[in-house]
N, C-alpha and C. Protein backbone atom coordinates (compact mmCIF):
# COMPACT_ATOMS: atom_id res chain seq x y z
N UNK A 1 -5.89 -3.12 -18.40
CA UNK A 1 -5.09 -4.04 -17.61
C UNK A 1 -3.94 -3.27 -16.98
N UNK A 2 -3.73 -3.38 -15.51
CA UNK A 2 -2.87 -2.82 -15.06
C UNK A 2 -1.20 -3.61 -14.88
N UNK A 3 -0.24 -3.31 -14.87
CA UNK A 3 1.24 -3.31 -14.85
C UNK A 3 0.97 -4.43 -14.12
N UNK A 4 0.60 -4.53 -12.75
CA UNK A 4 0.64 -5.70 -12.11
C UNK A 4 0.11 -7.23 -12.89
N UNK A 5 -1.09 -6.59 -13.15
CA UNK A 5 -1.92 -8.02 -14.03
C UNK A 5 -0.83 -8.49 -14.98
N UNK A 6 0.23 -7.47 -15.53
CA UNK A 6 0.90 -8.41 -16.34
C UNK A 6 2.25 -9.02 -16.16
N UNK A 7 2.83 -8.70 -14.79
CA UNK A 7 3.81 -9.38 -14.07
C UNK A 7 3.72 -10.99 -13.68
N UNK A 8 4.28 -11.97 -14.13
CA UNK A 8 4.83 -13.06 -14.17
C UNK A 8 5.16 -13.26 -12.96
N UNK A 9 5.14 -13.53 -11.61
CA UNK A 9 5.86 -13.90 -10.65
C UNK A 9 6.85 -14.86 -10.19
N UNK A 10 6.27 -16.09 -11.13
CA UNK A 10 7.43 -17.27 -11.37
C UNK A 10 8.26 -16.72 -12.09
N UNK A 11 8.29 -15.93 -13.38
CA UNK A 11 9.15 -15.16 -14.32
C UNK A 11 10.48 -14.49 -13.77
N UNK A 12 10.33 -13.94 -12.24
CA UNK A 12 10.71 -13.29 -11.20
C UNK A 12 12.22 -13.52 -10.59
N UNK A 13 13.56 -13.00 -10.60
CA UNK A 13 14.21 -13.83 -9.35
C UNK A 13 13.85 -13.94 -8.46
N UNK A 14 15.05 -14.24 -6.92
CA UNK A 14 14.33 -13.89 -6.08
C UNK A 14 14.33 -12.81 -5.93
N UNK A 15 14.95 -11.97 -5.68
CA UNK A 15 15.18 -10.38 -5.30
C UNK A 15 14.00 -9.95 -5.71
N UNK A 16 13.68 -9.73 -7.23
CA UNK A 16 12.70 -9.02 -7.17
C UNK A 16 11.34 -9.36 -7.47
N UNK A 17 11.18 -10.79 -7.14
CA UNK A 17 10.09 -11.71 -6.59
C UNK A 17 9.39 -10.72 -4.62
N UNK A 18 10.56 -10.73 -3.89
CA UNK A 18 10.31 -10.22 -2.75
C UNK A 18 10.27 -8.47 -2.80
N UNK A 19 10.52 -7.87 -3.94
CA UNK A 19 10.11 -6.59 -3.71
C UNK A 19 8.96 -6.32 -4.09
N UNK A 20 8.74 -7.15 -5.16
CA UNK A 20 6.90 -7.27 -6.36
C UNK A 20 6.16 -7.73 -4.65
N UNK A 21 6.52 -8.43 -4.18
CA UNK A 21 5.99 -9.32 -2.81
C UNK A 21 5.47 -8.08 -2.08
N UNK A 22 6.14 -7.17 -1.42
CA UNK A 22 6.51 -6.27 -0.52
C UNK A 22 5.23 -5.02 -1.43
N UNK A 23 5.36 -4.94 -2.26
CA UNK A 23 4.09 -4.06 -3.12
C UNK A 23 2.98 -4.32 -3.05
N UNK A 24 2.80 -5.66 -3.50
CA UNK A 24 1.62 -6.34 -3.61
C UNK A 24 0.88 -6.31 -1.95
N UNK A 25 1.77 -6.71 -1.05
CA UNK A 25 1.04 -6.94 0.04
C UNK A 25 0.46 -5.28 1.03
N UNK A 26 1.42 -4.30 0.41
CA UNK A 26 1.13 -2.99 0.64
C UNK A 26 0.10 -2.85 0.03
N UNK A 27 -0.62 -2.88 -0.91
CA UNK A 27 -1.87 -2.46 -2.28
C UNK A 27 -2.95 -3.85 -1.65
N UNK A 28 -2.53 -4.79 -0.60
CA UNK A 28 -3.50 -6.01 -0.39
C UNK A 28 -4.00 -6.81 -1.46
N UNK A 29 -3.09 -7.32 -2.05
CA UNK A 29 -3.33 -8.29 -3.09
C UNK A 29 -2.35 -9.44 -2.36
N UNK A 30 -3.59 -10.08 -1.63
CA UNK A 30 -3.75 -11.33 -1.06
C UNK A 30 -3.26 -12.88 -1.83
N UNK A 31 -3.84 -12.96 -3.14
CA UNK A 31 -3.73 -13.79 -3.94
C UNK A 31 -2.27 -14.29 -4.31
N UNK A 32 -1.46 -12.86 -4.81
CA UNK A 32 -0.36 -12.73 -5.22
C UNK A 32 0.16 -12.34 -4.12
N UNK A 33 0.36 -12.49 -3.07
CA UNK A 33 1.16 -12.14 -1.92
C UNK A 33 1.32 -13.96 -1.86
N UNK A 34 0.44 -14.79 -1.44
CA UNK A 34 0.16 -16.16 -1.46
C UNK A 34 0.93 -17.23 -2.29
N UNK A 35 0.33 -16.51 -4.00
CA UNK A 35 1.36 -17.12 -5.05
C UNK A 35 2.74 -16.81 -5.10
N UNK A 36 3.44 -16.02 -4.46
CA UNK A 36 4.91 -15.28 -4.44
C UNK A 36 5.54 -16.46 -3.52
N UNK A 37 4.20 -16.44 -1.98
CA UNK A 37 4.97 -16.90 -1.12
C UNK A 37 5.00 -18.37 -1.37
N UNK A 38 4.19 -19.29 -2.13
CA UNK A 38 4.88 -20.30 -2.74
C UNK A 38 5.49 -21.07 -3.44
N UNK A 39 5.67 -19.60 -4.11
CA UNK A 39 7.11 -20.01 -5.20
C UNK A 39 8.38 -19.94 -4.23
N UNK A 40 8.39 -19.02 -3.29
CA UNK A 40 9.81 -19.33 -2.99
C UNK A 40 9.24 -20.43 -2.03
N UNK A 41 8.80 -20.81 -1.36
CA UNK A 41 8.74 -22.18 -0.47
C UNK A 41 9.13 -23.18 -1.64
N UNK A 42 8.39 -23.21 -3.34
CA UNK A 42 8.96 -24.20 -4.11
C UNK A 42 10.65 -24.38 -4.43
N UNK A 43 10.87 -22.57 -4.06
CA UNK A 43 12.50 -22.88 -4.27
C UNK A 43 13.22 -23.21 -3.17
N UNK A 44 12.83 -23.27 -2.06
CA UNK A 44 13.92 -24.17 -1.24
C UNK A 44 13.72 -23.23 -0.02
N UNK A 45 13.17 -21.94 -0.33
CA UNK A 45 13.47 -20.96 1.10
C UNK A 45 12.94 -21.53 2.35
N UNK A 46 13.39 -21.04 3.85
CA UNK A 46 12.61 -21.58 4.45
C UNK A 46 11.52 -20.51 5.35
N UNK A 47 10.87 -21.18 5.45
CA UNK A 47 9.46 -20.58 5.81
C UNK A 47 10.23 -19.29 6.46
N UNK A 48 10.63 -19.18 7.51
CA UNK A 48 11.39 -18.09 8.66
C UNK A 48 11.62 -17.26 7.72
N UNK A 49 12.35 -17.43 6.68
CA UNK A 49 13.09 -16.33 5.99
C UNK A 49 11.69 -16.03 4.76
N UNK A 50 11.05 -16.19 4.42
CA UNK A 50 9.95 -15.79 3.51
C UNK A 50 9.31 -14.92 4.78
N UNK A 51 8.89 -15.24 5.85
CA UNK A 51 8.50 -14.19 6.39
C UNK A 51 9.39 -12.41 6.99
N UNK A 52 10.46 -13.23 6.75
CA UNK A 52 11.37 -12.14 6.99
C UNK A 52 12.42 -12.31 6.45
N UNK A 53 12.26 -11.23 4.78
CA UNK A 53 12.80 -11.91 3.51
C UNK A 53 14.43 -10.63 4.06
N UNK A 54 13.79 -9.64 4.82
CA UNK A 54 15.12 -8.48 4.98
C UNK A 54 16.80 -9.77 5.41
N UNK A 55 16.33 -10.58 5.77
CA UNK A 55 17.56 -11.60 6.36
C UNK A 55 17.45 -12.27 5.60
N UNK A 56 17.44 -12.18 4.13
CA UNK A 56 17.82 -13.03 3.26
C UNK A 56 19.53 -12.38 2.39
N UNK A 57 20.18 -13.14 2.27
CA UNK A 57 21.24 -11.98 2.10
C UNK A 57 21.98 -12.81 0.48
């Protein structure tokens, strides 16, 4: 089992919810790029800024 398989993403803040994000979608893990991006839509972010998390401040 690799490091990733055992990362929690809800477990996650945000910060480093969007850097695990930023990995995952580099390595193409689709799934978990998906599940990241709707945890923060569950936390309130708005769409604009999940796609362009650098303007999240």
């Amino acid at each position: 089992m690799s490091d990733e398989e055992d990362i929690i993403l809800r477990d996650l803040n945000d910060d480093d919810l969007v850097a695990q994000m930023k990995d995952d979608l580099y390595d193409g893990l689709a799934d978990e790029v998906h599940e990241g991006t709707q945890i923060l839509l569950e936390r309130g972010w708005d769409a604009n800024l999940v796609l362009h998390p650098s303007d999240y401040q």
